[in-house]
Protein backbone atom coordinates (compact mmCIF):
# COMPACT_ATOMS: atom_id res chain seq x y z
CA UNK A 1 30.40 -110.81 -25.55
CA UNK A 2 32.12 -111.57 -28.73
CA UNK A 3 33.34 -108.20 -30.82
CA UNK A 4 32.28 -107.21 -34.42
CA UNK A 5 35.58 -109.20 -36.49
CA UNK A 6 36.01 -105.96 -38.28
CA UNK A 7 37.90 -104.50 -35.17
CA UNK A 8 40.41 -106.92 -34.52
CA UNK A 9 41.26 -107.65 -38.26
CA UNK A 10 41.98 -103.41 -38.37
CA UNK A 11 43.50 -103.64 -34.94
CA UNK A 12 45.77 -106.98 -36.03
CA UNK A 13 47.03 -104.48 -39.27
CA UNK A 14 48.13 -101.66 -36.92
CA UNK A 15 49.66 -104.19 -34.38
CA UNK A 16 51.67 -105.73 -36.88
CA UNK A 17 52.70 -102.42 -37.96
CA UNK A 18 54.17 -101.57 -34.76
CA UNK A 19 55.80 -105.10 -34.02
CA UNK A 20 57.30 -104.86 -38.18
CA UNK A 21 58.82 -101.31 -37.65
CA UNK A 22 60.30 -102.32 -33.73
CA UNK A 23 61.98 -105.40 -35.36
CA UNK A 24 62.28 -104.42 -39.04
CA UNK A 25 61.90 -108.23 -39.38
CA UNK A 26 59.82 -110.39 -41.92
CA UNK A 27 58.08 -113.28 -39.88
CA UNK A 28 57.63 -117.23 -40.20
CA UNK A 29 54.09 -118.80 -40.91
CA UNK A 30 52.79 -121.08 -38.53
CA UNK A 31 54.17 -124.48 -37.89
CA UNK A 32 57.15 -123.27 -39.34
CA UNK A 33 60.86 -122.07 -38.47
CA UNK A 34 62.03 -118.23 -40.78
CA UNK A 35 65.10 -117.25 -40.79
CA UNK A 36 66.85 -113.75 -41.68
CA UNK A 37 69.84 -112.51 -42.42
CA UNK A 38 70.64 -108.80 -42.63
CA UNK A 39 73.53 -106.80 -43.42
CA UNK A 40 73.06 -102.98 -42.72
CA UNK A 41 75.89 -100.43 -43.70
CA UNK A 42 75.04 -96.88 -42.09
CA UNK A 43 76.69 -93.11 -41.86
CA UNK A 44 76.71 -92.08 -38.61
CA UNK A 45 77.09 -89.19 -36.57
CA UNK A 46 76.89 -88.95 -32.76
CA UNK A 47 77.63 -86.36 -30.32
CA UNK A 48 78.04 -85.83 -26.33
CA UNK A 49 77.86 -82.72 -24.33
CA UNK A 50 78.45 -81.95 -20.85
CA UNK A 51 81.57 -83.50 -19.12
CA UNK A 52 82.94 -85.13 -20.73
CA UNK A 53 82.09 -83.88 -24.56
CA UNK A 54 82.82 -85.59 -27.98
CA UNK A 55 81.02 -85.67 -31.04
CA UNK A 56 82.32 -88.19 -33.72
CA UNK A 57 81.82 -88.59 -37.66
CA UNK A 58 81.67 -92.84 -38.28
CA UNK A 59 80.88 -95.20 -40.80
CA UNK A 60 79.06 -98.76 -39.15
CA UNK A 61 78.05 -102.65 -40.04
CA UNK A 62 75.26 -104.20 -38.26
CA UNK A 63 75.02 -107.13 -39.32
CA UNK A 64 72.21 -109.31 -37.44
CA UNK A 65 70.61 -112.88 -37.69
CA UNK A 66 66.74 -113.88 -36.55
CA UNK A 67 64.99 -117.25 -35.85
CA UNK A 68 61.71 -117.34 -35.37
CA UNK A 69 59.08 -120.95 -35.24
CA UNK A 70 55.42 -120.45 -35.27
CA UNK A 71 52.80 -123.15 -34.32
CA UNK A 72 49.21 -122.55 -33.24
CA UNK A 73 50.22 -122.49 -29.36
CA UNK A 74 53.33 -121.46 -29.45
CA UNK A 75 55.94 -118.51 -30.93
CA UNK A 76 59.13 -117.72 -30.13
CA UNK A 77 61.57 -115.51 -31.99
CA UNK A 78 65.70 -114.96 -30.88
CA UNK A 79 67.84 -112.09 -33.01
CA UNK A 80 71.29 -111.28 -32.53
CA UNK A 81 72.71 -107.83 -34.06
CA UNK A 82 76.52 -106.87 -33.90
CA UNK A 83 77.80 -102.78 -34.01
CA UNK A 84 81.12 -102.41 -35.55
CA UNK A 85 81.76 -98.65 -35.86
CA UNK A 86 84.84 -97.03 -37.61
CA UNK A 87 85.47 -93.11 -37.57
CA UNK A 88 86.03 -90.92 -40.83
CA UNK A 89 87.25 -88.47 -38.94
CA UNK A 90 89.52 -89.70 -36.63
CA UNK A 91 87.83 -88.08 -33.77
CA UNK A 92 87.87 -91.07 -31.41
CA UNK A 93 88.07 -94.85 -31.56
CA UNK A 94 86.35 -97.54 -33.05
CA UNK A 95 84.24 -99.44 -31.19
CA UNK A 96 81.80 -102.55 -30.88
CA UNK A 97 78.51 -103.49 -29.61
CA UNK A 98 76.69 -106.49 -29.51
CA UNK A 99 72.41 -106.96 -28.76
CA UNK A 100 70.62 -110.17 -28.34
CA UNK A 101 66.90 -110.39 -27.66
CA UNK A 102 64.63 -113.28 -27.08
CA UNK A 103 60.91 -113.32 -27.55
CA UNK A 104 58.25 -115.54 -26.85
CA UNK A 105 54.73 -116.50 -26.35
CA UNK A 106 52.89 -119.70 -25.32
CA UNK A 107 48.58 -120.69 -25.01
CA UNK A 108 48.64 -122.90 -22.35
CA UNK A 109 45.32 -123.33 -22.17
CA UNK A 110 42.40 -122.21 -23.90
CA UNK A 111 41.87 -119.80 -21.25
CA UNK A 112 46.06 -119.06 -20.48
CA UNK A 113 48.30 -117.09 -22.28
CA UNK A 114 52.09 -116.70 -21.15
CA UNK A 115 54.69 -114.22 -22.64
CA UNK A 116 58.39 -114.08 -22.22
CA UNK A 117 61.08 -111.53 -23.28
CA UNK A 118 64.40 -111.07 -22.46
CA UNK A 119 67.17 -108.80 -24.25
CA UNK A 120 70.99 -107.93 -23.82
CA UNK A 121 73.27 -105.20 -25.03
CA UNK A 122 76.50 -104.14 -24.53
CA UNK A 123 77.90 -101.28 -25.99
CA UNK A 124 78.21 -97.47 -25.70
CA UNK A 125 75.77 -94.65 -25.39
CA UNK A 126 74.69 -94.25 -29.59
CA UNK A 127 74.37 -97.60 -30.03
CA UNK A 128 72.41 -97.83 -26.58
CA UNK A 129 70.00 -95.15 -28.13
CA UNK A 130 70.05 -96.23 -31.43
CA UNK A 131 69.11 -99.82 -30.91
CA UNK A 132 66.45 -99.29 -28.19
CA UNK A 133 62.49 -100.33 -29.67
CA UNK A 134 60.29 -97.21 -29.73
CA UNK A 135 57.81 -98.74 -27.22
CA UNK A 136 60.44 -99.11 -24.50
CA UNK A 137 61.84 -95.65 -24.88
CA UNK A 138 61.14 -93.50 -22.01
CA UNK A 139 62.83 -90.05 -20.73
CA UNK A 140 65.99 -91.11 -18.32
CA UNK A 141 68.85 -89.94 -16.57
CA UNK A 142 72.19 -91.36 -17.89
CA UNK A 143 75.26 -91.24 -15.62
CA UNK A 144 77.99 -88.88 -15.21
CA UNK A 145 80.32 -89.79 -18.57
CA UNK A 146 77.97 -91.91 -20.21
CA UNK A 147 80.12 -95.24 -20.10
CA UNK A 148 79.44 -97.56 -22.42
CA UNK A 149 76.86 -99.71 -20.95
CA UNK A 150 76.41 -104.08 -20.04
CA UNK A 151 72.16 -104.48 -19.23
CA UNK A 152 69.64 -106.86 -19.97
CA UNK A 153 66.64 -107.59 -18.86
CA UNK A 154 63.48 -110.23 -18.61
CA UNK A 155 59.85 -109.99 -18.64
CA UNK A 156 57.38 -112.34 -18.13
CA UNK A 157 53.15 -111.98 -18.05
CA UNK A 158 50.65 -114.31 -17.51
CA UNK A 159 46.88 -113.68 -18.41
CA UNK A 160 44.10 -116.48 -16.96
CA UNK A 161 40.62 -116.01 -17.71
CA UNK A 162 39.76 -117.88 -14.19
CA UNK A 163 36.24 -117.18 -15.13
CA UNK A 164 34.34 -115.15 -18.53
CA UNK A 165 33.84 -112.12 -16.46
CA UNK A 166 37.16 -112.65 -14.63
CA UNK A 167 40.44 -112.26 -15.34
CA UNK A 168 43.62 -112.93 -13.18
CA UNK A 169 46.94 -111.03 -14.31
CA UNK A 170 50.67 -112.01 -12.78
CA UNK A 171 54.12 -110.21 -14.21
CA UNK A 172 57.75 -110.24 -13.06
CA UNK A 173 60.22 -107.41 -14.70
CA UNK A 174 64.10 -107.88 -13.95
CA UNK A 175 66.77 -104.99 -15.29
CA UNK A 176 70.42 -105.19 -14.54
CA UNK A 177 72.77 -102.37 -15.59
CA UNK A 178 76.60 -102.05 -15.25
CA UNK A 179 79.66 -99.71 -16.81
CA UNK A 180 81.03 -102.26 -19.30
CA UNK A 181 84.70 -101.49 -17.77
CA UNK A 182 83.50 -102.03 -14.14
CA UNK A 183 81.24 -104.82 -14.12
CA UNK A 184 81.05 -104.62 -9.91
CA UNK A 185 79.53 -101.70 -10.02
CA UNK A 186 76.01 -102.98 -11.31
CA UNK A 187 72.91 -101.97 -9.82
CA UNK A 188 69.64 -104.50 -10.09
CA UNK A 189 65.74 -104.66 -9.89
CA UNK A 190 62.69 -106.76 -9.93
CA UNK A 191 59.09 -105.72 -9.73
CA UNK A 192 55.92 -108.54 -9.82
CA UNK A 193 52.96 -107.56 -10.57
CA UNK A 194 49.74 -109.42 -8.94
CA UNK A 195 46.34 -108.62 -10.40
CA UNK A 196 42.34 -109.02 -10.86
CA UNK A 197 40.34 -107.64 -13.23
CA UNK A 198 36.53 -107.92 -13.75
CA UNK A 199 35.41 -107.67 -17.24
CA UNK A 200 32.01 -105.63 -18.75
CA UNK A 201 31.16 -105.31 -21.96
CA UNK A 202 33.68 -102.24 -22.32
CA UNK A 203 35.08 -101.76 -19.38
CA UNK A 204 37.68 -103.26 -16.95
CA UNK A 205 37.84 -102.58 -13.75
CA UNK A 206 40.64 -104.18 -11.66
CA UNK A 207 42.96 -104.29 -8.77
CA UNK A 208 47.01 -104.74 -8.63
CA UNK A 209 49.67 -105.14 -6.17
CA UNK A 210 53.15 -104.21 -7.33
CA UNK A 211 56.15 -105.42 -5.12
CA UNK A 212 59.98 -104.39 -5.90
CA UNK A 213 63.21 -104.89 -4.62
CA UNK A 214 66.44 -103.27 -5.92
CA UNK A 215 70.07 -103.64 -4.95
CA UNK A 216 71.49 -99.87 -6.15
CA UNK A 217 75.13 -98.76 -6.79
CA UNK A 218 75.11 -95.10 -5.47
CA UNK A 219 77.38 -92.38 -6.80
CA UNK A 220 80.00 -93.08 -4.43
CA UNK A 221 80.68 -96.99 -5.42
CA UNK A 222 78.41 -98.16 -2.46
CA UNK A 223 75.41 -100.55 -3.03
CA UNK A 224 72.43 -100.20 -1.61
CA UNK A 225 68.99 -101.75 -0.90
CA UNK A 226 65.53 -100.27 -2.21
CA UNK A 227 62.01 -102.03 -1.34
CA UNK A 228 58.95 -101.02 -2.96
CA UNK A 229 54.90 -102.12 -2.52
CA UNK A 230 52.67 -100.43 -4.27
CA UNK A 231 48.51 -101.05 -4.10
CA UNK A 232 46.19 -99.72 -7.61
CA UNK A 233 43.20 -99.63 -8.67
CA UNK A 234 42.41 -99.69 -12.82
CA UNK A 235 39.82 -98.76 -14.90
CA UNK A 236 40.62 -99.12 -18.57
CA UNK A 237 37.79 -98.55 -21.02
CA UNK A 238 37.05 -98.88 -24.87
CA UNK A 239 35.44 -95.54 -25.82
CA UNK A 240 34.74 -97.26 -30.18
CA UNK A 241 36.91 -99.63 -31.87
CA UNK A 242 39.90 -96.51 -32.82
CA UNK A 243 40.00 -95.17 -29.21
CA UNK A 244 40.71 -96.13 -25.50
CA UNK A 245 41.44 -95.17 -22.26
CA UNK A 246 43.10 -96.30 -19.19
CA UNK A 247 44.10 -95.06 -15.32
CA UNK A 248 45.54 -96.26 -12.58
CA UNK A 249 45.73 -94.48 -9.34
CA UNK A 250 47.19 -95.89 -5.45
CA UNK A 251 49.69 -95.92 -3.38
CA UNK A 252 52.89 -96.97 -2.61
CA UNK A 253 55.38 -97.63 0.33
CA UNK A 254 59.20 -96.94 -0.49
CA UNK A 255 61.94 -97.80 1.94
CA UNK A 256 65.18 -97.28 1.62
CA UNK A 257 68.07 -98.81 3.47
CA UNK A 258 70.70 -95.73 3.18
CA UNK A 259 71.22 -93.11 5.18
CA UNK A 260 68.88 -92.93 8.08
CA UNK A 261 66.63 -95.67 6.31
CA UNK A 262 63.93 -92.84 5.22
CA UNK A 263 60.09 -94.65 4.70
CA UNK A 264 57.79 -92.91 1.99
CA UNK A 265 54.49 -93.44 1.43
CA UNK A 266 53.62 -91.52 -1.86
CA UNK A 267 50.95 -91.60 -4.17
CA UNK A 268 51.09 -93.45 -7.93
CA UNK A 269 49.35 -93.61 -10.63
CA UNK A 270 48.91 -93.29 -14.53
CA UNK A 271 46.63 -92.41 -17.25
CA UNK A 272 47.12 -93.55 -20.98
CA UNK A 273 45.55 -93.04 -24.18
CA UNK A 274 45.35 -95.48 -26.95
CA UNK A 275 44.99 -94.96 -30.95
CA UNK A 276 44.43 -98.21 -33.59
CA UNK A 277 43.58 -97.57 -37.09
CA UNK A 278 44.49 -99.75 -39.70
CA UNK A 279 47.30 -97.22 -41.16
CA UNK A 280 48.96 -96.74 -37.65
CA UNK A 281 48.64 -96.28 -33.91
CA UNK A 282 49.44 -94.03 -31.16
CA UNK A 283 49.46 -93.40 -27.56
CA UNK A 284 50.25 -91.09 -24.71
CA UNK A 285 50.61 -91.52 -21.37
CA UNK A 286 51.52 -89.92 -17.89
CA UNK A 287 52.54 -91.47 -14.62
CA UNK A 288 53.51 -90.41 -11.51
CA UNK A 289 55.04 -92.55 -8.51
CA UNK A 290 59.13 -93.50 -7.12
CA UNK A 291 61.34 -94.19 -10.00
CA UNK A 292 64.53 -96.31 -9.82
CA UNK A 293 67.31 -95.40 -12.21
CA UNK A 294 69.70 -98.11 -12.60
CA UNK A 295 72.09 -95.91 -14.53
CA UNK A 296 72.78 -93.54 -12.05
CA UNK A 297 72.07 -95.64 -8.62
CA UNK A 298 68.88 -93.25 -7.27
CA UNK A 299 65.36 -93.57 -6.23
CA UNK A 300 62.97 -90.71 -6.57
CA UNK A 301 59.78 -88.88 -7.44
CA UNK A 302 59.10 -88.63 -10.94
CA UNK A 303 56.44 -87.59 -13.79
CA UNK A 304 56.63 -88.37 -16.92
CA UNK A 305 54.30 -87.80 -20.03
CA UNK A 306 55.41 -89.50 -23.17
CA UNK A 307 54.02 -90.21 -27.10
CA UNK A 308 54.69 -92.81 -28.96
CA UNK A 309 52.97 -92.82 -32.60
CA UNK A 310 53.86 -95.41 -35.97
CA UNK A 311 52.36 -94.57 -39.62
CA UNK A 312 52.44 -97.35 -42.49
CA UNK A 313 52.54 -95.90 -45.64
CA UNK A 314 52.15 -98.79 -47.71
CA UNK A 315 49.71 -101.79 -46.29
CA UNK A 316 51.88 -104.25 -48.06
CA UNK A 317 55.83 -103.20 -48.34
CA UNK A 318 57.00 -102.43 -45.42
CA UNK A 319 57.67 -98.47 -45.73
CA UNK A 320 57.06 -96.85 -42.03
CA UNK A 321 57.55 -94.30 -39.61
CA UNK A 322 58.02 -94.22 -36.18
CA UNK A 323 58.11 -91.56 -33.69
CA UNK A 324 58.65 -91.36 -29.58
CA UNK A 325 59.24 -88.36 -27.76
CA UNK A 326 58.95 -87.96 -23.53
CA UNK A 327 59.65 -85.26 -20.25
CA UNK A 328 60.45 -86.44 -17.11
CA UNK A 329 60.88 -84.30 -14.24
CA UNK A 330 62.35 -85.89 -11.10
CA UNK A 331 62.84 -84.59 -7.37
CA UNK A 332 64.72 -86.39 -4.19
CA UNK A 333 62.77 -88.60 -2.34
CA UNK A 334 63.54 -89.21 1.23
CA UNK A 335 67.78 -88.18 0.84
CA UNK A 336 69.50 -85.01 0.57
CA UNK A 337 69.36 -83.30 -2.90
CA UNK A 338 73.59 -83.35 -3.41
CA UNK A 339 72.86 -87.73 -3.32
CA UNK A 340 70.82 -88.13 -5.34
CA UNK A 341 71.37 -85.07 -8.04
CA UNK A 342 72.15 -87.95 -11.14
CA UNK A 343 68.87 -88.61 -10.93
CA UNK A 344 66.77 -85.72 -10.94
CA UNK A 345 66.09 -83.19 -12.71
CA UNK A 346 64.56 -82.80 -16.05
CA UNK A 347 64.98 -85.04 -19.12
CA UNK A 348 63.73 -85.16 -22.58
CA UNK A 349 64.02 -87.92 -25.06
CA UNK A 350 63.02 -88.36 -28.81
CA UNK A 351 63.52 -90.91 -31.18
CA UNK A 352 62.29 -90.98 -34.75
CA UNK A 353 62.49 -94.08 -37.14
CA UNK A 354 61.78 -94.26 -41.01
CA UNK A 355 62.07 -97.52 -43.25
CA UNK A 356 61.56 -97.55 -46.54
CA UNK A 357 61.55 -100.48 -48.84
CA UNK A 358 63.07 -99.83 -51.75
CA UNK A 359 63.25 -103.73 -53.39
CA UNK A 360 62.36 -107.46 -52.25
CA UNK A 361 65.14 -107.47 -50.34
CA UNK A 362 66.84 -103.99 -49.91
CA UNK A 363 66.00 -101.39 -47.33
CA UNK A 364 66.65 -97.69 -46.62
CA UNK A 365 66.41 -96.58 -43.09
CA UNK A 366 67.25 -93.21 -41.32
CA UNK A 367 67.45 -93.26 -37.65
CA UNK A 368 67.66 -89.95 -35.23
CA UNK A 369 67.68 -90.45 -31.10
CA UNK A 370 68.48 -88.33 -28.70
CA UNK A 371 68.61 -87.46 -25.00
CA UNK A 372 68.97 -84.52 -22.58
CA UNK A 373 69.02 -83.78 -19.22
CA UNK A 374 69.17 -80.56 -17.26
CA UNK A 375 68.63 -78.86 -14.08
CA UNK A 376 69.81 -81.47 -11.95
CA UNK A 377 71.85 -79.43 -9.46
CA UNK A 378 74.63 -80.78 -7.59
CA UNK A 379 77.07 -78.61 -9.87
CA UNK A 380 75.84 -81.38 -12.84
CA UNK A 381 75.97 -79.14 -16.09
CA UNK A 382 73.46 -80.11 -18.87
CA UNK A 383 74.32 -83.00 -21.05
CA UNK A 384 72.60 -83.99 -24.69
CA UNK A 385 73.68 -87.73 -26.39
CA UNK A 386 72.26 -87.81 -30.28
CA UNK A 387 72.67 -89.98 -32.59
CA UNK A 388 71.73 -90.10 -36.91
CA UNK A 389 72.12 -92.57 -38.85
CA UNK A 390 71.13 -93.40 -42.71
CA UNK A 391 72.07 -96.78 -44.27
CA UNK A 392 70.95 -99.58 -46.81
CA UNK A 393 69.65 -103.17 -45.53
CA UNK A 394 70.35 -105.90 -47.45
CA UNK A 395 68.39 -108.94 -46.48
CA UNK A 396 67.58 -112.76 -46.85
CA UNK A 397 63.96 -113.83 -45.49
CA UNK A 398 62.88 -117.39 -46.22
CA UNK A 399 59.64 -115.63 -45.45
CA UNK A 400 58.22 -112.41 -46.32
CA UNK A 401 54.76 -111.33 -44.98
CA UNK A 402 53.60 -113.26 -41.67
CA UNK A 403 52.42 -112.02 -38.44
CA UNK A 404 54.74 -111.02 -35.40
CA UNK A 405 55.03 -112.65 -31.82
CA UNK A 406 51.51 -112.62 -30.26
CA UNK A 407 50.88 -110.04 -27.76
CA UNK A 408 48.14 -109.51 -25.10
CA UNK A 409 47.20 -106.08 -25.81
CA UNK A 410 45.71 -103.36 -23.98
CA UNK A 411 42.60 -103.08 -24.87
CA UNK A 412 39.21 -104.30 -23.03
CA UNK A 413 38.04 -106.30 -26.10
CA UNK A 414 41.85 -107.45 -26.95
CA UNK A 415 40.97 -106.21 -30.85
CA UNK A 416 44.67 -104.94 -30.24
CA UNK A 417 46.40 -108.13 -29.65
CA UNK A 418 48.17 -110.07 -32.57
CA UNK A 419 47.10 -113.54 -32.23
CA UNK A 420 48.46 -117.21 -32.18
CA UNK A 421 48.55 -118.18 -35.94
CA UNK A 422 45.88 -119.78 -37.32
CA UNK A 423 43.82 -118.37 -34.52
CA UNK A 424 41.88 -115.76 -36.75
């Protein structure tokens, strides 16, 4: 049953909030190619405790490039950003990082809708923190020494209405991860996703399997293999056009070819909360079920709770704040403690984001991210990464206000998802 307009035109303004303050990107009209060049000059400061420690004083240039086409079926965006960082106070270094990211979205039928997404960075743990989107930061374990970092990785999703009360849902998620000076020591994973939901007027109720395989470096230098299957049930539902709710509950078979081969079958699940007005959104969700940590090489049992909120303060220039913050707590899953101690334990993560426009083409932005983990035995001591910085964007647009790469949403009546152009 079609939904009042009102709630997806307030919906679109919030979703386009989020996308504009992830990307910090004007976007091209439909049927036609945008590009953007930026040049960003920060002060930085970032700091590492534990073993080993530094903290370092820096100046930095980012400068970045984005192409984006839009047509009425089809978006696709590609950015590239490079990290040069210099230090004022001679404290360590300087150092370079590069990020690339690819985006894209496709109605292949009238009833079909395909996204893509794949990203790359290499670089070290600030700029690893710094250049992360608020709605993929999560609470994490980091490896002994935080090396500086080569990972990427590529999402797909498929939605097919196969019938108006039906709806059939396929994904595939791929991560690698890998010290940039010792590229053989990378750890892998993939997870599909298989799924049916049946539609109501506000409700969804729906069933998923979730296979995963991952090929893990462990502490030692060894590699390993990991298999996952889990089997959920949904229920997300739209509680008025601002609010709505999801969960997810199952379970899920972990094997683990290590050791004595140790099988675990473990309960999973999650429960979210979602927030659209026209000024913002938010969200917070929990889930609990085997984790794989590429970083550190470890599977195990983990909850995590985390908030992620975005406030415009102006509904035309773009002047915004973003905010993330998460726990995780993690415990061994079918090893000895001592194996698997990088990755468990407790970890908190925050991120905030502000930009500010302060002309047509000049930004100010302040950026503060940071990262701790404790408790995690194994004679690990406690380690916190931060990182602030505060610079000036200059930037060319050939085109200033325009709608981000369409998304599918989350919501029952999909008032949340930015549509093809012309399409509203």
């Amino acid at each position: 049953m079609p939904r009042p307009r009102f709630r997806r035109h307030r919906a679109a303004l919030a979703a386009r909030t989020i996308a504009l303050l992830a990307i910090s990107a004007a976007r091209p009209a439909a049927a036609e190619t945008a590009i953007q060049l930026d040049g960003t000059a920060n002060l930085g400061y970032s700091e590492v405790t534990g073993n080993p420690s530094s903290s370092q004083l820096y100046t930095e240039v980012r400068p970045g490039l984005a192409l984006q086409f839009g047509s009425p079926r089809l978006v696709w965006r590609t950015g590239y950003v490079f990290s040069g960082s210099f230090t004022i106070d001679g404290s360590g270094p300087s150092s370079y990082s590069n990020a690339v990211d690819l985006s894209l979205a496709a109605q292949l039928t009238s009833r079909s809708t395909l996204t893509l997404s794949a990203s790359a960075t290499q670089g070290g743990t600030a700029f690893q923190l710094s250049q992360r989107a608020l709605e993929t930061s999560q609470p994490g374990f980091r490896a002994a020494g935080n090396p500086d970092l080569v990972s990427a990785t590529l999402t797909e999703a498929l939605a097919w209405e196969a019938a108006p009360a039906f709806r059939v849902r396929q994904g595939l998620a791929a991560t690698a991860s890998a010290p940039q000076d010792a590229l053989d020591l990378y750890s892998v994973s993939a997870i599909g996703t298989l799924g049916l939901d049946r539609l109501l007027q506000d409700d969804a109720i729906g069933i998923e399997l979730r296979p995963s395989v991952s090929v893990l470096c462990a502490p030692d230098g060894q590699h390993y293999l990991n298999t996952t299957n889990a089997l959920l049930g949904s229920w997300n539902h739209d509680f008025d056009p601002s609010w709505n709710g999801q969960a997810t509950a199952g379970v899920e078979q972990v094997l683990t070819f290590a050791g004595s081969y140790p099988l675990a079958v473990v309960p999973t699940g999650s429960l979210t909360a979602r927030y659209l007005a026209a000024s913002g959104a938010g969200t917070l969700s929990y889930t609990h079920g085997a984790t794989t940590n590429l970083q550190t090489g470890t599977v195990s049992m983990s909850d995590a709770v985390v908030a992620r909120g975005v406030f415009s303060f102006d509904p035309v220039e773009p002047r915004m704040l973003g905010v993330s913050a998460g726990f995780a707590h993690a415990r061994p899953l079918g090893q000895a403690a001592s194996q698997v101690a990088a990755g468990t334990g407790n970890a908190v993560q925050g991120d905030v984001r502000l930009l500010w426009g302060l002309g047509s083409w000049v930004l100010a932005t302040a950026t503060y991210s940071a990262a701790y983990q404790f408790g995690q035995g194994g004679g690990l001591a406690p380690s916190l990464a931060q990182v602030i910085l505060v610079g000036i964007t200059v930037r060319y647009a050939s085109d200033r206000q325009t709608p981000p790469v369409p998304t599918l949403g989350g919501r029952v009546d999909g008032s949340d998802a930015v549509p093809f152009p012309g399409s509203r």
